[in-house]
C-alpha atoms as a PDB file:
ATOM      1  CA  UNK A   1      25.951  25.710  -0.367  1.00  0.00           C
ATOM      2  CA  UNK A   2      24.014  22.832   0.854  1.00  0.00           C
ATOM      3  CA  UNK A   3      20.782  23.835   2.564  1.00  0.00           C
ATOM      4  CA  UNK A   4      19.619  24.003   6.314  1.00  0.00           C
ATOM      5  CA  UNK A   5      17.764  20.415   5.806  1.00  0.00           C
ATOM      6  CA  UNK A   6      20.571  18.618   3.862  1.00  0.00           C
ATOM      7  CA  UNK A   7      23.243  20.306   6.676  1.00  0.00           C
ATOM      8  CA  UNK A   8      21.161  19.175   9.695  1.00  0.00           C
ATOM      9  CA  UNK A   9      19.898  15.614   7.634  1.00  0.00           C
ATOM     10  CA  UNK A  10      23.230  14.162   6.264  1.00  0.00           C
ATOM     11  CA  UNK A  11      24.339  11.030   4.978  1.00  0.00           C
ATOM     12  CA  UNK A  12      25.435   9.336   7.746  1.00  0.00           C
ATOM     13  CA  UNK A  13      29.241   8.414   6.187  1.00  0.00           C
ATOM     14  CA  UNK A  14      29.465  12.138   6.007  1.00  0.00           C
ATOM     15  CA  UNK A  15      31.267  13.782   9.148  1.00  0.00           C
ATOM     16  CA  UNK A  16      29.746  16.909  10.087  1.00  0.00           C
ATOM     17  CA  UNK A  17      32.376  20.070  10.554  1.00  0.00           C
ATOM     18  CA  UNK A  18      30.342  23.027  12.018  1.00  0.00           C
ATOM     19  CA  UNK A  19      32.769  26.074  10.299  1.00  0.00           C
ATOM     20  CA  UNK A  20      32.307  29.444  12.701  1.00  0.00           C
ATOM     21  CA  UNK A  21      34.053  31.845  10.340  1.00  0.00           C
ATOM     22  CA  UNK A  22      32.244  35.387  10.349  1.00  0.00           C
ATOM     23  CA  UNK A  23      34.512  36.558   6.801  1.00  0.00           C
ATOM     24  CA  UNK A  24      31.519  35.355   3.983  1.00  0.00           C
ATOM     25  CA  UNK A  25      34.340  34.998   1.652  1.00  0.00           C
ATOM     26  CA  UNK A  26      36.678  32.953   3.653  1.00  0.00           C
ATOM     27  CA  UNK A  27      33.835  30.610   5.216  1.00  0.00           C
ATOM     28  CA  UNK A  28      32.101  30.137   1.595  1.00  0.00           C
ATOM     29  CA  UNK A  29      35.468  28.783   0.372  1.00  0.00           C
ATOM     30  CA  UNK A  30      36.738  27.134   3.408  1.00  0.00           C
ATOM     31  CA  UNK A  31      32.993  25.529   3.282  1.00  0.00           C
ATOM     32  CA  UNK A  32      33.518  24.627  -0.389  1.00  0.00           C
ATOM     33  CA  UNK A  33      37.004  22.512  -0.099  1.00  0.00           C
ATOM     34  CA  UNK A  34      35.723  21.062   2.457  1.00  0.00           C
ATOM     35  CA  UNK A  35      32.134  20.255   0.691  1.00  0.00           C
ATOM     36  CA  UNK A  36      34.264  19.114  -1.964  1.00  0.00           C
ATOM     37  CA  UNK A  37      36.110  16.872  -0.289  1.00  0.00           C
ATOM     38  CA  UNK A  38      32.409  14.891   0.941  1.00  0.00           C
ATOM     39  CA  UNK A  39      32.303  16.801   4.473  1.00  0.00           C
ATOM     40  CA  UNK A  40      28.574  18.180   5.629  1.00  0.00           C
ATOM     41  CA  UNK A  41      29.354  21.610   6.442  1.00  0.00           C
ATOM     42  CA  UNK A  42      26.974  23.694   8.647  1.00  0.00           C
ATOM     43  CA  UNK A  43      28.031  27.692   9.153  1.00  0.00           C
ATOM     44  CA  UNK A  44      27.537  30.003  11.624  1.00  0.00           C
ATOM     45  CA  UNK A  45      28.667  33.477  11.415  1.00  0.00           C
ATOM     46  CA  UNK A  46      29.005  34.550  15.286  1.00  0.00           C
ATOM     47  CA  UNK A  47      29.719  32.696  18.474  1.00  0.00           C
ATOM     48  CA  UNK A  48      26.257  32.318  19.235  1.00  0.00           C
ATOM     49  CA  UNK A  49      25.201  31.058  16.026  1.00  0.00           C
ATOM     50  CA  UNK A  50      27.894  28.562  16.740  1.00  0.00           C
ATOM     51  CA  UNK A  51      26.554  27.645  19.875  1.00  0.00           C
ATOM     52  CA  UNK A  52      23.273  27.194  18.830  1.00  0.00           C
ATOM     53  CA  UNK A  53      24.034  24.888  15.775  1.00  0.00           C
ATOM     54  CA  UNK A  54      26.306  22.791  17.754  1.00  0.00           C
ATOM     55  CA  UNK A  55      23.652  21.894  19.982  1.00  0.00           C
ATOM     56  CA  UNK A  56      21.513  21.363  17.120  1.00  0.00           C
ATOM     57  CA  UNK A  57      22.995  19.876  14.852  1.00  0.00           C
ATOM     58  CA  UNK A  58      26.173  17.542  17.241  1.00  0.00           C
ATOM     59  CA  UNK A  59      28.962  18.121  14.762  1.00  0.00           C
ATOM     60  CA  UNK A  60      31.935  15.877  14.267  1.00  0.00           C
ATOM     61  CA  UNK A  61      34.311  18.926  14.926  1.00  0.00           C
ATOM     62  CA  UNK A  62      33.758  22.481  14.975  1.00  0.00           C
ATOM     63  CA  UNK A  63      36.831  25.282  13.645  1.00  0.00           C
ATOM     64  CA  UNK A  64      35.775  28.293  14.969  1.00  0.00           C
ATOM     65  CA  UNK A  65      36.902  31.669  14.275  1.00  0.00           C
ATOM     66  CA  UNK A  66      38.762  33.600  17.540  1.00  0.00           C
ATOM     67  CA  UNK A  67      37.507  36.915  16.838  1.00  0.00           C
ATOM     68  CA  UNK A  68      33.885  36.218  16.006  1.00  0.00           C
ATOM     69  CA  UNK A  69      31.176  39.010  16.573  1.00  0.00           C
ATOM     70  CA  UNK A  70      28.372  38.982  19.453  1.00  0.00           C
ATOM     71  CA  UNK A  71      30.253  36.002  21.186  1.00  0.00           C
ATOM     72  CA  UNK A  72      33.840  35.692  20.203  1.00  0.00           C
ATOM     73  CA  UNK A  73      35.664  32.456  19.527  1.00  0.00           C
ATOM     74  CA  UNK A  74      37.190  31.998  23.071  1.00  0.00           C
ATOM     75  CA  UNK A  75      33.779  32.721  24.961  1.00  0.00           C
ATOM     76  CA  UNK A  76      32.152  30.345  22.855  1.00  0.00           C
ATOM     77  CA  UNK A  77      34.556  27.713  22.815  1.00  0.00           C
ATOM     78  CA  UNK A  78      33.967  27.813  26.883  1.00  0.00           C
ATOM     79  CA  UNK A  79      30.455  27.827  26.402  1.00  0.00           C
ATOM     80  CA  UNK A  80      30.459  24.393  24.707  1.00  0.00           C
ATOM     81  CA  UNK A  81      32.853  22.317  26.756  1.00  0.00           C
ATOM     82  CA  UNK A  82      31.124  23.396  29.641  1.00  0.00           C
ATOM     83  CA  UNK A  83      27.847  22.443  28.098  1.00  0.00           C
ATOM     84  CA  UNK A  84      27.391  18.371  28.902  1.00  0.00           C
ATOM     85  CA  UNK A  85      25.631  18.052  25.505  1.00  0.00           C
ATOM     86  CA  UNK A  86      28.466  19.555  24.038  1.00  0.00           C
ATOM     87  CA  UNK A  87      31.680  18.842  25.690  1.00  0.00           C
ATOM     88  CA  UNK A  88      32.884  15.732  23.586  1.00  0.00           C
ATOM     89  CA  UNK A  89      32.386  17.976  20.163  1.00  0.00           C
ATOM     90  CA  UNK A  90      36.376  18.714  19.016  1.00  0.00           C
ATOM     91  CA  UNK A  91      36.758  22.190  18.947  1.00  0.00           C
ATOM     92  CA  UNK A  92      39.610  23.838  16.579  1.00  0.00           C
ATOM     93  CA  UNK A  93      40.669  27.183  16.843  1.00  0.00           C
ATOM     94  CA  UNK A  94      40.715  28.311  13.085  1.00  0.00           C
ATOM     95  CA  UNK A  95      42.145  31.413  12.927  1.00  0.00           C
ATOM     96  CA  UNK A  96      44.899  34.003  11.235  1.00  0.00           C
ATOM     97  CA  UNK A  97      45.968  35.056  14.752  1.00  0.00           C
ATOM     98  CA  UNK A  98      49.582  35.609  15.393  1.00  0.00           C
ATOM     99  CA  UNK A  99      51.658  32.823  17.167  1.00  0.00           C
ATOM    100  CA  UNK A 100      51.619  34.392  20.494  1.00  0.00           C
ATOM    101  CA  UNK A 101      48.206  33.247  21.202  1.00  0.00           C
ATOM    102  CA  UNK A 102      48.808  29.701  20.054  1.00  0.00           C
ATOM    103  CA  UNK A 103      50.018  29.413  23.974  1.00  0.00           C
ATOM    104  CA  UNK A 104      46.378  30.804  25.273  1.00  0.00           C
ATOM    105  CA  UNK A 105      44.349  28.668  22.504  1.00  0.00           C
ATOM    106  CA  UNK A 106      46.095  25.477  24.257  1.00  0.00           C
ATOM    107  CA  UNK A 107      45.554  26.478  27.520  1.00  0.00           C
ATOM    108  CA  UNK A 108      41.276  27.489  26.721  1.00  0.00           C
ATOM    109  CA  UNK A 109      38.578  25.762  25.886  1.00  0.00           C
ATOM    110  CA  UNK A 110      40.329  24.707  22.027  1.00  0.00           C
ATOM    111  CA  UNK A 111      41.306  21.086  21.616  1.00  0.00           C
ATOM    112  CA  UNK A 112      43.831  22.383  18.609  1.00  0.00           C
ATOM    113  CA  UNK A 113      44.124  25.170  15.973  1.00  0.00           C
ATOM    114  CA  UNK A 114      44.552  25.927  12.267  1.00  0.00           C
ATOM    115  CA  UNK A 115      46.274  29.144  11.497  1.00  0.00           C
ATOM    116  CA  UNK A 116      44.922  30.707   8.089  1.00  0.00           C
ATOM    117  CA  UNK A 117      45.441  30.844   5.527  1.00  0.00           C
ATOM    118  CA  UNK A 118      45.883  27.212   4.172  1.00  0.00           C
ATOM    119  CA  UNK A 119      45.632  25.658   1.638  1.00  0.00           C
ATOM    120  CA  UNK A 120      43.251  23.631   0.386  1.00  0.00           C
ATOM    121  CA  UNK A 121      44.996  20.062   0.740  1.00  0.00           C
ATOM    122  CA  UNK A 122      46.319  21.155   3.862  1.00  0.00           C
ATOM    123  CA  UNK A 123      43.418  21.872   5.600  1.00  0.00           C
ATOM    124  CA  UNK A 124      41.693  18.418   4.057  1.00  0.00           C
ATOM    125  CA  UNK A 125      44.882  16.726   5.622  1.00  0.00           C
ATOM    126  CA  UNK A 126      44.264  18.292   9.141  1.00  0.00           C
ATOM    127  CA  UNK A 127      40.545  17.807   9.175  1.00  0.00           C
ATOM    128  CA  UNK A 128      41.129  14.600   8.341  1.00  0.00           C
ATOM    129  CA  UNK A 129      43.512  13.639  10.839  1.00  0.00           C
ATOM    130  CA  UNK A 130      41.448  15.503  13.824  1.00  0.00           C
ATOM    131  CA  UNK A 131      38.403  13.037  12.656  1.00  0.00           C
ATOM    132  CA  UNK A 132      40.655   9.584  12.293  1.00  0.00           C
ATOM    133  CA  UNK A 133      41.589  10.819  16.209  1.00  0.00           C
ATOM    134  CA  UNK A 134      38.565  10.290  17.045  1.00  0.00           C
ATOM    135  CA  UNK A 135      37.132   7.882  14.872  1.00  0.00           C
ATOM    136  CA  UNK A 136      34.586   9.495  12.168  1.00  0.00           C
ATOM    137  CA  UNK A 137      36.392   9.791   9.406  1.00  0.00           C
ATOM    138  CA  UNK A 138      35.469   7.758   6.758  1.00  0.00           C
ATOM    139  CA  UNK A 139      37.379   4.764   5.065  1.00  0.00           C
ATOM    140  CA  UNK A 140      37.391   6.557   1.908  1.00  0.00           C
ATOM    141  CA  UNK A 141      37.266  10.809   1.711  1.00  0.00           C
ATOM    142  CA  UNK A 142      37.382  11.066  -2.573  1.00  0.00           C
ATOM    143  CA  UNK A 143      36.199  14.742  -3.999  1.00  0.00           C
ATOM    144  CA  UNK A 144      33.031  14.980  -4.383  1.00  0.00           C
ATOM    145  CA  UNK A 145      31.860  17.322  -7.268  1.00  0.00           C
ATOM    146  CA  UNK A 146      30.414  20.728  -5.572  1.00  0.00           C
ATOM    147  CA  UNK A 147      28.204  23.034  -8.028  1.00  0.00           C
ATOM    148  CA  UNK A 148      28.342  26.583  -7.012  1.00  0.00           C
ATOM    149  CA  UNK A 149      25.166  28.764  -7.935  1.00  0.00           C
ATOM    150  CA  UNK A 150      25.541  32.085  -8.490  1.00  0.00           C
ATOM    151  CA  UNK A 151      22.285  33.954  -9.002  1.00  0.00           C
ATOM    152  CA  UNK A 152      22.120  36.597 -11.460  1.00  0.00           C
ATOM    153  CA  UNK A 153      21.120  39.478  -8.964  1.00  0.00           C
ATOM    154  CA  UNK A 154      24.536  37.847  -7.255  1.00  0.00           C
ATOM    155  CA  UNK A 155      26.797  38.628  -9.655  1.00  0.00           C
ATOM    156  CA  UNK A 156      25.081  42.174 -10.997  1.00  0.00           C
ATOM    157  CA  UNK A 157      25.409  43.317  -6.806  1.00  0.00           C
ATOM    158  CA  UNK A 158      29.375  42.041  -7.295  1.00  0.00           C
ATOM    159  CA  UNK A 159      29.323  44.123 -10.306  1.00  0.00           C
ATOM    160  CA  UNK A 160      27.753  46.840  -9.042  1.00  0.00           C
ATOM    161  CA  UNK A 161      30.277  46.835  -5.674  1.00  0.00           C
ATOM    162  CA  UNK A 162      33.269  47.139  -7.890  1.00  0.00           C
ATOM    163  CA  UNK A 163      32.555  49.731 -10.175  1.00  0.00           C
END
């Protein structure tokens, strides 16, 4: 993952998605595709951790987990529309909730949703679109090669956690 300074300093051609996802597994490879695919990605892993980094950092868009520790998705989401500095951000709701709550996701503080899982293309293809809405996606959105580090103490913890 990119760090703290090249999340909060990017390019500017690069759109900034603020991903709220408190899984580690699904927000490291949600981050990655979308990493991958030349988006700055800043992470939080609770609502308030959202909060905080959207009023740091302004993000382009923001998909945010619903059921988020310390400050769920729906709290927070009505947190930052309320907030002036924050009100224009698009927020997503990005989350593997059943269709019944599609209707209350519309209705809050959410300017749209993406139900997980998805695939990789697919969630490129909606990002995209959300960004062309409102005008900061780039012309041109080609892969861009992502190296993944794993540390050694990394992989002998994974080992360790599945024997």
């Amino acid at each position: 993952m990119l760090s703290i300074n090249e999340r909060i300093q990017p390019n500017v051609a690069r759109p900034i998605i603020l991903l709220a996802e408190d899984n580690d597994d699904a927000r490291r490879v949600y981050g990655l595709i979308l990493q991958h695919y030349g988006y700055t990605v800043v992470e939080a892993i609770d609502g308030a951790e959202a909060i905080r980094l959207a009023r740091e950092v302004r993000p382009n868009l923001v998909l945010m987990d619903i059921g988020l520790p310390r400050l769920d998705g729906w709290e927070a989401s009505r947190i930052l529309k309320s907030d002036d500095a924050t009100a224009a951000i698009p927020l997503l709701a990005f989350s593997a909730r059943v269709d019944s709550e599609l209707d209350l996701v519309e209705r809050c503080a959410f300017d749209g949703y993406i139900l997980k899982p998805i695939s990789p293309s697919e969630l490129v293809r909606r990002v995209r679109a959300y960004l062309t809405l409102i005008g900061a996606e780039p012309e041109v959105s080609e892969p861009v090669p992502v190296l993944l580090r794993l540390e050694r103490n990394d992989l002998d913890a994974e080992a360790e956690a599945t024997l």
